[in-house]
PDB file of N, CA and C in Angstrom:
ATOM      1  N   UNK A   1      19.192  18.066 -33.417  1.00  0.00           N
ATOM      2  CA  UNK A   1      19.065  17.061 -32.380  1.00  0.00           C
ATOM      3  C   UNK A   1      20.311  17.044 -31.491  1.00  0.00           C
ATOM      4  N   UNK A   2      21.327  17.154 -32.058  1.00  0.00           N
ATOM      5  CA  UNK A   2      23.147  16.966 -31.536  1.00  0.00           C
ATOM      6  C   UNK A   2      22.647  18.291 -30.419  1.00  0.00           C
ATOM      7  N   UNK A   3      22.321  19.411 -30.368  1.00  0.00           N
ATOM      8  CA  UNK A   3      21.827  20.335 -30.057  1.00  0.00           C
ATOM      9  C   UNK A   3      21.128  20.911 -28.565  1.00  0.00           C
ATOM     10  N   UNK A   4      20.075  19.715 -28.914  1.00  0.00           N
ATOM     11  CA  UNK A   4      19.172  19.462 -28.411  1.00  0.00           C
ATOM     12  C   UNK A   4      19.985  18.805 -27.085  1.00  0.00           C
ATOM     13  N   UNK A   5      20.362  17.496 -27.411  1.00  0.00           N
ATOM     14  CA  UNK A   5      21.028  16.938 -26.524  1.00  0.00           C
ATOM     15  C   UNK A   5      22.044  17.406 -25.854  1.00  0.00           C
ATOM     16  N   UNK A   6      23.072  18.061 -26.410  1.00  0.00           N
ATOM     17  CA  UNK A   6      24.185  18.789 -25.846  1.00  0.00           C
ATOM     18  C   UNK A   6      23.385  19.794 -24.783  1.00  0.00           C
ATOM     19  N   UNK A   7      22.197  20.760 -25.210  1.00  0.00           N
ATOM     20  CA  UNK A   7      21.920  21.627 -24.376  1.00  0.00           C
ATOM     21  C   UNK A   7      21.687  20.553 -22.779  1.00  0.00           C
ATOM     22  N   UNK A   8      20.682  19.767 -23.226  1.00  0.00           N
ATOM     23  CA  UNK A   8      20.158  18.760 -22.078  1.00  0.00           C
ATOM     24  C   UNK A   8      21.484  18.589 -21.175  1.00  0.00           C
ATOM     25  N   UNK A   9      22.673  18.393 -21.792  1.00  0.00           N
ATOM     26  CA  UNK A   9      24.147  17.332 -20.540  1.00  0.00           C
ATOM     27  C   UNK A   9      24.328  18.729 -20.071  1.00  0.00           C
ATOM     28  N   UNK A  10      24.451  20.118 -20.614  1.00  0.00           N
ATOM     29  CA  UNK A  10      24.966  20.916 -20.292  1.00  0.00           C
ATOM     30  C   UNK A  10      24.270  22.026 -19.180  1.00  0.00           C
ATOM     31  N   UNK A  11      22.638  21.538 -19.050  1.00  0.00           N
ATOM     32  CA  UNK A  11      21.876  21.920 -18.137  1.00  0.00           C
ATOM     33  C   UNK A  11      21.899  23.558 -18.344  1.00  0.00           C
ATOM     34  N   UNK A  12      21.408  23.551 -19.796  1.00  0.00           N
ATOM     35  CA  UNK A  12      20.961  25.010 -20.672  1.00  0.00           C
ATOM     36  C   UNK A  12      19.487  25.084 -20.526  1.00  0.00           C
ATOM     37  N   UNK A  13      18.879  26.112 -20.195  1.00  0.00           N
ATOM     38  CA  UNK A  13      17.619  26.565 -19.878  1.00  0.00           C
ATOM     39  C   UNK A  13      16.479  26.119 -21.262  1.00  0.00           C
ATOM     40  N   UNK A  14      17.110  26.304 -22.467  1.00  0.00           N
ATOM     41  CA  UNK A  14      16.093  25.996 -23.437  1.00  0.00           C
ATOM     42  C   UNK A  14      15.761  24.561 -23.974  1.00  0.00           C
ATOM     43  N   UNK A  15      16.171  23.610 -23.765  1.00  0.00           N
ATOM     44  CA  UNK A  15      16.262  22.162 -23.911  1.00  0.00           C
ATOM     45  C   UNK A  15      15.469  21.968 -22.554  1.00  0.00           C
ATOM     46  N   UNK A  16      15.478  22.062 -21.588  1.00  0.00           N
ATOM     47  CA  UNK A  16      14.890  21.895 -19.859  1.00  0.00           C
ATOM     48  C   UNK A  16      13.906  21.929 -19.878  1.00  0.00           C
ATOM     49  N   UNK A  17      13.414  23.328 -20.462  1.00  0.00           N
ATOM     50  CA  UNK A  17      11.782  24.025 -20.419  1.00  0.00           C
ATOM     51  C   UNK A  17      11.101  23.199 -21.429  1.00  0.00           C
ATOM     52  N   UNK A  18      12.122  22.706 -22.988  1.00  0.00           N
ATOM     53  CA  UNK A  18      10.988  22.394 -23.693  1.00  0.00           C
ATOM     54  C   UNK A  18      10.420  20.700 -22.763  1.00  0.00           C
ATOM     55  N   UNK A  19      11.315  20.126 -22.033  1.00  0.00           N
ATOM     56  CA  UNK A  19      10.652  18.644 -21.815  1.00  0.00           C
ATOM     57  C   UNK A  19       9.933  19.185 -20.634  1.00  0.00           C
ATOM     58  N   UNK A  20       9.823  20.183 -19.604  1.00  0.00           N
ATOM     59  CA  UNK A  20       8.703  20.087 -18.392  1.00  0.00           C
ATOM     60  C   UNK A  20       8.014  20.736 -19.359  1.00  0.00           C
ATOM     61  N   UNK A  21       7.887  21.353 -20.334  1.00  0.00           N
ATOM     62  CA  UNK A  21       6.067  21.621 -21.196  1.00  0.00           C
ATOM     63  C   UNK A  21       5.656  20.532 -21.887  1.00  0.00           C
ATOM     64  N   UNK A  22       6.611  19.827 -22.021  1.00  0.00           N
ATOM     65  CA  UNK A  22       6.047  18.509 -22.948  1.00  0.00           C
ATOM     66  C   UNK A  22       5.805  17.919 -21.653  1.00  0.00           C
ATOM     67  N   UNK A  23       6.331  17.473 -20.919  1.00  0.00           N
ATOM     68  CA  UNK A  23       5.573  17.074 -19.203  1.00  0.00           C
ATOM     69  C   UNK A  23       4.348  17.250 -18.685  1.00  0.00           C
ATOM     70  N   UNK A  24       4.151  19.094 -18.554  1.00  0.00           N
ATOM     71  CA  UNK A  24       2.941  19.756 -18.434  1.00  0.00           C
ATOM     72  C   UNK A  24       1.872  19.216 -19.329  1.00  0.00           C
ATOM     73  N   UNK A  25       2.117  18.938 -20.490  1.00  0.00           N
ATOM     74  CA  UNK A  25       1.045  18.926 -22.012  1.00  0.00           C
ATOM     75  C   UNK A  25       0.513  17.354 -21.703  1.00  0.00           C
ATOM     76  N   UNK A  26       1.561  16.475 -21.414  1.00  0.00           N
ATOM     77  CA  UNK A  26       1.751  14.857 -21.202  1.00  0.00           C
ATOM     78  C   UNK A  26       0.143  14.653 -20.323  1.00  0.00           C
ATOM     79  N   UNK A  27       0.468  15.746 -18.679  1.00  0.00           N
ATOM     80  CA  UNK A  27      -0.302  14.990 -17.430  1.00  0.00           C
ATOM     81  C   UNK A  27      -1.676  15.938 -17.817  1.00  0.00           C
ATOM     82  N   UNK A  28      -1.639  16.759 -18.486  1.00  0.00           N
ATOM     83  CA  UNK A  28      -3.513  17.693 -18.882  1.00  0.00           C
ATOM     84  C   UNK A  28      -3.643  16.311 -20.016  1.00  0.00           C
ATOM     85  N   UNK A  29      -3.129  15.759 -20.828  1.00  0.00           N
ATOM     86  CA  UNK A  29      -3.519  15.031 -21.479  1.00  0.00           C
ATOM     87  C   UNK A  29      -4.153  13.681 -20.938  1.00  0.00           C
ATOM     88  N   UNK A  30      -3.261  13.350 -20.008  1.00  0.00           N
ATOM     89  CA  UNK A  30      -4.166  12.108 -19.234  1.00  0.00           C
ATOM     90  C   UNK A  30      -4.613  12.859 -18.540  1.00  0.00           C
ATOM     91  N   UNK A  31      -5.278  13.820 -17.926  1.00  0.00           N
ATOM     92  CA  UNK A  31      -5.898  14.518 -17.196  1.00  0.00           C
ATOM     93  C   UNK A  31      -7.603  14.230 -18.181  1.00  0.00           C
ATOM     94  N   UNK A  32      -7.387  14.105 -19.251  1.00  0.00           N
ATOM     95  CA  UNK A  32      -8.882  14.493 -19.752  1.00  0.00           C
ATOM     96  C   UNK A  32      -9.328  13.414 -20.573  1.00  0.00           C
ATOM     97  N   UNK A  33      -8.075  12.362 -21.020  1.00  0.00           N
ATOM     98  CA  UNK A  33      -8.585  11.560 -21.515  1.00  0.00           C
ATOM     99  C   UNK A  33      -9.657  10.149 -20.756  1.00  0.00           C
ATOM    100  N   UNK A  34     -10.289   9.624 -21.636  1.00  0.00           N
ATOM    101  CA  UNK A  34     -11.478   9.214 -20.275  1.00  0.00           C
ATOM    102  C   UNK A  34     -11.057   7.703 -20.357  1.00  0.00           C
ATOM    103  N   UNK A  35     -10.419   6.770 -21.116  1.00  0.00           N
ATOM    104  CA  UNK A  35     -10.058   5.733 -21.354  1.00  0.00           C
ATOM    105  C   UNK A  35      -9.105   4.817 -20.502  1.00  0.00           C
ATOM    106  N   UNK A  36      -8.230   4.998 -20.128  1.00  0.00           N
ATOM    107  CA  UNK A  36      -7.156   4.706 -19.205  1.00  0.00           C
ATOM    108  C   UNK A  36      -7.547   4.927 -17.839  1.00  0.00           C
ATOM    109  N   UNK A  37      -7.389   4.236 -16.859  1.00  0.00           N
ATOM    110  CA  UNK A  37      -7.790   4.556 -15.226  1.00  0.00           C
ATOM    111  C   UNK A  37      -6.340   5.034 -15.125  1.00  0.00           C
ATOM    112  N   UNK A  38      -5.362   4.070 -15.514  1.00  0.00           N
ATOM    113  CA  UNK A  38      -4.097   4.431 -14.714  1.00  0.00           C
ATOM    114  C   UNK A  38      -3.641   5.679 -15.326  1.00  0.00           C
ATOM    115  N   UNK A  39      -3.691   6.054 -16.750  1.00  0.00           N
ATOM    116  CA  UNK A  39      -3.562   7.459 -16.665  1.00  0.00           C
ATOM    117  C   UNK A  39      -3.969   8.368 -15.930  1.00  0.00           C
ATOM    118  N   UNK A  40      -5.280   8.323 -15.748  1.00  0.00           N
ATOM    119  CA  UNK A  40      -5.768   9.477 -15.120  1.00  0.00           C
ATOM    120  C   UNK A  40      -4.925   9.467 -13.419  1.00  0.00           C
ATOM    121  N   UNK A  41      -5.170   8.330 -13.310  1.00  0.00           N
ATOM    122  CA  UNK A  41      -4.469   8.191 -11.735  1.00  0.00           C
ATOM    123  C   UNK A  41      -3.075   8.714 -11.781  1.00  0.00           C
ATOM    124  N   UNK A  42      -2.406   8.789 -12.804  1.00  0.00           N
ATOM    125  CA  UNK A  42      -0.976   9.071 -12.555  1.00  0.00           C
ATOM    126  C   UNK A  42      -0.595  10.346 -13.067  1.00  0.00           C
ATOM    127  N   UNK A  43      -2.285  11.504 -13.475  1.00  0.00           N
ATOM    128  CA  UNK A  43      -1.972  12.637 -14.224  1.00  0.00           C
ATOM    129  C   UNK A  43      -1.450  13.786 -13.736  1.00  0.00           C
ATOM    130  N   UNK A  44      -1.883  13.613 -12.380  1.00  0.00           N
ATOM    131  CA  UNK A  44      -1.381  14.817 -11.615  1.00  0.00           C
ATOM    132  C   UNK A  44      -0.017  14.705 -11.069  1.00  0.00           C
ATOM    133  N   UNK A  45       0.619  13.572 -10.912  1.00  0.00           N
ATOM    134  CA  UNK A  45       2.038  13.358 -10.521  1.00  0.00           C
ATOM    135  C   UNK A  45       2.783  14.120 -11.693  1.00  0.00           C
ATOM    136  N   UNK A  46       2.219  13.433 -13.214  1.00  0.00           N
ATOM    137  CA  UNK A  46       3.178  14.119 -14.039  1.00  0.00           C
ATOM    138  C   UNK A  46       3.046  15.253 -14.355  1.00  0.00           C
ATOM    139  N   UNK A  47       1.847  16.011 -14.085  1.00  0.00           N
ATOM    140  CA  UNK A  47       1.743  17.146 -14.221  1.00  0.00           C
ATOM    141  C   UNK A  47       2.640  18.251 -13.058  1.00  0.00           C
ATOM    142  N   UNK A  48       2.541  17.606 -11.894  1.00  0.00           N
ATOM    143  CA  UNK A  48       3.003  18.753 -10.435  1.00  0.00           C
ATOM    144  C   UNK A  48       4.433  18.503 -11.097  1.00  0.00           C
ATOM    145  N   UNK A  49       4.873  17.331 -11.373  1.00  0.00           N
ATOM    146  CA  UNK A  49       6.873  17.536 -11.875  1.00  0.00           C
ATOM    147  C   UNK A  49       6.995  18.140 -12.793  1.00  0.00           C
ATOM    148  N   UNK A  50       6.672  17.922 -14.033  1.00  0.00           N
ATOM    149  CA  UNK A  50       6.371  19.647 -14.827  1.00  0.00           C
ATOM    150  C   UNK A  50       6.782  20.486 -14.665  1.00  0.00           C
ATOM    151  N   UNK A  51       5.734  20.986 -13.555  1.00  0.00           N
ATOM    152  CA  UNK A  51       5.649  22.621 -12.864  1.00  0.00           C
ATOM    153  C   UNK A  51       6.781  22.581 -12.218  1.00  0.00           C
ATOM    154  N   UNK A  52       6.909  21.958 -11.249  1.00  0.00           N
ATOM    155  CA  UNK A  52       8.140  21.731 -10.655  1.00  0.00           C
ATOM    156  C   UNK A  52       9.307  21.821 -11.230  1.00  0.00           C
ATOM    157  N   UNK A  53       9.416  21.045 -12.429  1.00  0.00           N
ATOM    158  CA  UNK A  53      10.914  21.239 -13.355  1.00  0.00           C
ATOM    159  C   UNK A  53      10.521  22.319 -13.925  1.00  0.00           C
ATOM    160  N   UNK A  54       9.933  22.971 -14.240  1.00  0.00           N
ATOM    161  CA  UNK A  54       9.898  24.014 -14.720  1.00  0.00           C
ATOM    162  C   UNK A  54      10.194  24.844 -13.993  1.00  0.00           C
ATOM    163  N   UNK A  55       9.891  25.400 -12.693  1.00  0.00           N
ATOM    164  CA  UNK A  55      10.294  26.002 -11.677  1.00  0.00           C
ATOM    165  C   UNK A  55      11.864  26.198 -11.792  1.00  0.00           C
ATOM    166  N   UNK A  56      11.973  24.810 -11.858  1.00  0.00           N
ATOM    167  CA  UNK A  56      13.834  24.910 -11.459  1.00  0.00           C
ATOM    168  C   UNK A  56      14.533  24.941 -12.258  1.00  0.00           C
ATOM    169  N   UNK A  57      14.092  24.900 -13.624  1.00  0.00           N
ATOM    170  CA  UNK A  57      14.566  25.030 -14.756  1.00  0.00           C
ATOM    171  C   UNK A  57      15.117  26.566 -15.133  1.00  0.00           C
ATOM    172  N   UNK A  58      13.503  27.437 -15.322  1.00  0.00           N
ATOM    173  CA  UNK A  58      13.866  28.708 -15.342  1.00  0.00           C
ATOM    174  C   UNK A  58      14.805  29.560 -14.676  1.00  0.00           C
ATOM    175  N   UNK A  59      15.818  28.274 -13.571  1.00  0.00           N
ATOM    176  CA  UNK A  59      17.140  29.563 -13.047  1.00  0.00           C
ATOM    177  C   UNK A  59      18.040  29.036 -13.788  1.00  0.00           C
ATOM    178  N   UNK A  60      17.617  27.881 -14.915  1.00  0.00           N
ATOM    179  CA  UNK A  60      19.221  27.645 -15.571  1.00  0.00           C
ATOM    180  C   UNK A  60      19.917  29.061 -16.295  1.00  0.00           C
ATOM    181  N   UNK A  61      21.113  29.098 -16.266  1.00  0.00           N
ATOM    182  CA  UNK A  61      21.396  29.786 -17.621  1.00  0.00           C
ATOM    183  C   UNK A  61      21.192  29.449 -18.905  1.00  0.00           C
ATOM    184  N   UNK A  62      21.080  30.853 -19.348  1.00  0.00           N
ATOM    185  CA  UNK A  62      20.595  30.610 -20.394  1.00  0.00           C
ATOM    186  C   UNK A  62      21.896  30.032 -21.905  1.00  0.00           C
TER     187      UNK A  62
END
């Protein structure tokens, strides 16, 4: 976890990627679930930042 976090302050590529896939995974999840309005309404926001952090992620160093 100490790890985890250190990578995160230090803006290391493998800590970055894992939260925009947990991001990505987050907005397909309210993407399909049928229960929530405001999820669904807010699935594609969290999904496009995701992609997006992910985008900008993959030039961290590694």
């Amino acid at each position: 976890m100490r790890d985890f976090l250190s990578g995160l302050a230090r803006l290391r590529r493998g800590p970055w990627e894992a939260v925009a896939s947990a991001l990505i995974g987050l907005g397909v999840v309210m993407l399909m679930q049928p229960f929530v309005m405001v999820a669904y309404t807010y699935s594609f926001i969290v999904t496009l930042t995701g992609t997006v952090m992910f985008l900008i992620v993959s030039h961290f160093p590694e």
